[in-house]
Protein backbone atom coordinates (compact mmCIF):
# COMPACT_ATOMS: atom_id res chain seq x y z
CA UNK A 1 52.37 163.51 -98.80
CA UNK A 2 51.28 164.49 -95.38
CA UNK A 3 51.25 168.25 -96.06
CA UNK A 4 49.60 168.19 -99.06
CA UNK A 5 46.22 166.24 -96.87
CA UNK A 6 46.41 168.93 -94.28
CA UNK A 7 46.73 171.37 -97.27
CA UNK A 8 43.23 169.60 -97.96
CA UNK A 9 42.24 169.76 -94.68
CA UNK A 10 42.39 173.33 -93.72
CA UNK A 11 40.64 174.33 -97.28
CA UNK A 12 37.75 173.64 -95.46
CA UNK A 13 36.20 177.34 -96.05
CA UNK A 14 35.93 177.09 -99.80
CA UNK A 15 32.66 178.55 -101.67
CA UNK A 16 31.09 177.70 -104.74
CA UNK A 17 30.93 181.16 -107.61
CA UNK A 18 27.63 182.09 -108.42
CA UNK A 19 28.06 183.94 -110.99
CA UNK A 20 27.33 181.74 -114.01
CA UNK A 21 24.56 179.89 -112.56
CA UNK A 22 23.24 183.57 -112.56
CA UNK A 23 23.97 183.76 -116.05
CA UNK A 24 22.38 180.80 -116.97
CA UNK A 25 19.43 181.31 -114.89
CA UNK A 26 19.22 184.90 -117.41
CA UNK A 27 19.40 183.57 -120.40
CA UNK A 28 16.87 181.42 -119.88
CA UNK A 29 14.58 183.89 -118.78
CA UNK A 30 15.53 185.68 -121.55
CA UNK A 31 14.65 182.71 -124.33
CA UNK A 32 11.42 182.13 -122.17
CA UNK A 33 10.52 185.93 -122.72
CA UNK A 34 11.85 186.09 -126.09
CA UNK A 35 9.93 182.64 -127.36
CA UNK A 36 6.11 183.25 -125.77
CA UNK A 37 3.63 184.29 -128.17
CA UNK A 38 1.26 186.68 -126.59
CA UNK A 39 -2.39 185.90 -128.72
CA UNK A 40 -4.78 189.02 -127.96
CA UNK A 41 -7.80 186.70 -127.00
CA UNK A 42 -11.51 187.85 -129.31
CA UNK A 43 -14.70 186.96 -127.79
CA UNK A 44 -17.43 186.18 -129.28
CA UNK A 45 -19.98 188.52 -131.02
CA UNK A 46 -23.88 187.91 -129.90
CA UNK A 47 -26.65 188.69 -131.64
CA UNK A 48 -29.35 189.80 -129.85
CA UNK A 49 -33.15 189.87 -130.80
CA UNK A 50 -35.02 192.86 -130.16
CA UNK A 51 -38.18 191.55 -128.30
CA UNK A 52 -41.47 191.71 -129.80
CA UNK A 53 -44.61 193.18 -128.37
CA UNK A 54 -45.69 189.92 -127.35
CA UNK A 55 -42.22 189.54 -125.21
CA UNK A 56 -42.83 193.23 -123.47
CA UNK A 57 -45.95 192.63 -122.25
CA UNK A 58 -45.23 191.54 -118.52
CA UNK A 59 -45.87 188.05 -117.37
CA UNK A 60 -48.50 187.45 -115.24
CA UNK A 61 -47.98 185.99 -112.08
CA UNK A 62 -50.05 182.88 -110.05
CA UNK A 63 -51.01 184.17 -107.07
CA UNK A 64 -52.28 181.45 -104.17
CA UNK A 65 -53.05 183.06 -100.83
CA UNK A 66 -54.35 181.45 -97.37
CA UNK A 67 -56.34 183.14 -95.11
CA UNK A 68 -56.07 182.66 -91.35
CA UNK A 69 -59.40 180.57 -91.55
CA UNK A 70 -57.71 178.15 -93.90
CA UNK A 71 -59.67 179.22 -97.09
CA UNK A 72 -57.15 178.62 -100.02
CA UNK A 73 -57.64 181.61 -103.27
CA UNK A 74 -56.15 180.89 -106.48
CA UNK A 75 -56.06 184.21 -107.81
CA UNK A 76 -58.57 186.10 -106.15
CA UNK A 77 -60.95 182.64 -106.41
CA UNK A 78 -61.75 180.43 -103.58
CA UNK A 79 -60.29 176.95 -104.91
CA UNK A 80 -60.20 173.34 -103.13
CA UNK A 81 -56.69 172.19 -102.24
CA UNK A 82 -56.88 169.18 -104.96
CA UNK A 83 -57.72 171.90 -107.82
CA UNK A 84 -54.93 173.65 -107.37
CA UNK A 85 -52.28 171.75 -109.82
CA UNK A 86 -55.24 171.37 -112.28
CA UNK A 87 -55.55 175.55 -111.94
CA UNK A 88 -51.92 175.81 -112.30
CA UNK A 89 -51.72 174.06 -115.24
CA UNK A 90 -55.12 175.85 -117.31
CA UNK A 91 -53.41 178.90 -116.32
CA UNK A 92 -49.98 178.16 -117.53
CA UNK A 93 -51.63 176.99 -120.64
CA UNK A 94 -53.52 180.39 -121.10
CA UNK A 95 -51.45 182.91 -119.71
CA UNK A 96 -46.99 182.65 -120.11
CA UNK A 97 -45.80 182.80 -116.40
CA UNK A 98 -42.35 181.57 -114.78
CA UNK A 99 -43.72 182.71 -110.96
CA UNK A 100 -46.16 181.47 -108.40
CA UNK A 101 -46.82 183.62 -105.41
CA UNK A 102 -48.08 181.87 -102.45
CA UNK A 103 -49.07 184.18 -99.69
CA UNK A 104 -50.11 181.94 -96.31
CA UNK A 105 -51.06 184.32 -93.34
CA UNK A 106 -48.66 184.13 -90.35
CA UNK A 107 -51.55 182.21 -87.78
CA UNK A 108 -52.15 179.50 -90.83
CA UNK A 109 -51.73 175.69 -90.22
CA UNK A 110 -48.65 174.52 -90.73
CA UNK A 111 -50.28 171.49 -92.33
CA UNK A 112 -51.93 173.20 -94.50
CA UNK A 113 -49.06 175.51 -95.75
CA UNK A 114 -47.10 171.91 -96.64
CA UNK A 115 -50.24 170.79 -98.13
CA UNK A 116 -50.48 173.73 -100.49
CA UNK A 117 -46.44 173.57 -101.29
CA UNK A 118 -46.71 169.36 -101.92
CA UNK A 119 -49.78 170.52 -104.76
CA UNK A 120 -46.66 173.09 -106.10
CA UNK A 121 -44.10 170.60 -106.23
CA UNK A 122 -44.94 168.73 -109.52
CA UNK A 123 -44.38 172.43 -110.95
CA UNK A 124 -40.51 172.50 -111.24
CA UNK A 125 -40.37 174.80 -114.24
CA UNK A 126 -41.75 177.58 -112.24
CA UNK A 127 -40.28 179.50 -109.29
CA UNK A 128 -42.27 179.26 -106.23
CA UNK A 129 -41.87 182.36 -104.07
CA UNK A 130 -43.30 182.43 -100.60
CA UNK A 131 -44.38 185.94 -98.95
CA UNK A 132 -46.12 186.21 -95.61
CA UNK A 133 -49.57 188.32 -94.18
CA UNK A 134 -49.28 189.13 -91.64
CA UNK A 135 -52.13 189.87 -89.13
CA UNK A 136 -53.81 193.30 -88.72
C-alpha cells in the first residue's frame, strides 16, 4: 500500500492532452462558419426632385450692420432697434431667407451689439451669422 501512494506522489509532473479540446474548439468554428447566413444588405432608393425655377433663384439674405456711431441699417435702411424683429418678420414674409447677417463694426458698444442679438433671438428658424468691420 505504501508504494503505490509514493507511486502517486512522485506523478507529480503529469500534463493534461490538448489535443481534443483543439478539436472541439474546430469544429465549432467550423459549425459557426458553416451556419451564418451572410444577407448582402440594399439601401434604400431616393427620389429626388429636380428643383424648380423658383428653388434656383438664390435666397436673399437679411443684412443688419452697425456703424461705429451706433446707427443700426436693416438692409441698407437706417432702422430703430425696436423695428428690427417687426423688419425681420415683413421681410421673411416677402422674401424666402434661412440667414441674417449682422455686421457690428469692431469700436461698437458692446451693449448695443447684445441689444441687436436679444431683437434676433425670437428668430430661431434662421441662422444668425456674425461678421466684423473693421475700421479703416
Amino acid at each position: 500500500m505504501r508504494r503505490r501512494k509514493n507511486r502517486i506522489m512522485q506523478d507529480n509532473g503529469a500534463s493534461v492532452d490538448m489535443t481534443p479540446m483543439l478539436d472541439i474548439v474546430f469544429i465549432l468554428l467550423i459549425f459557426f462558419i458553416v451556419t451564418t447566413s451572410f444577407v448582402k444588405e440594399e439601401g434604400f432608393i431616393a427620389n429626388y426632385v429636380k428643383s424648380t425655377k423658383a428653388d434656383s433663384k438664390p435666397a436673399k439674405n437679411i443684412m443688419i450692420h452697425l456703424d461705429k456711431n451706433g446707427i443700426l441699417y436693416f438692409n441698407n435702411t437706417p432702422v430703430d432697434l425696436e423695428r428690427i424683429p417687426a423688419r425681420v418678420e415683413n421681410f421673411i414674409a416677402n422674401t424666402p431667407t434661412d440667414t441674417i447677417i449682422f455686421r457690428p463694426h469692431e469700436e461698437s458698444e458692446y451693449q448695443k451689439v447684445v441689444s441687436v442679438l436679444d431683437q434676433l433671438q425670437q428668430f430661431a428658424q434662421l441662422r444668425v451669422v456674425i461678421g466684423l468691420n473693421k475700421a479703416k
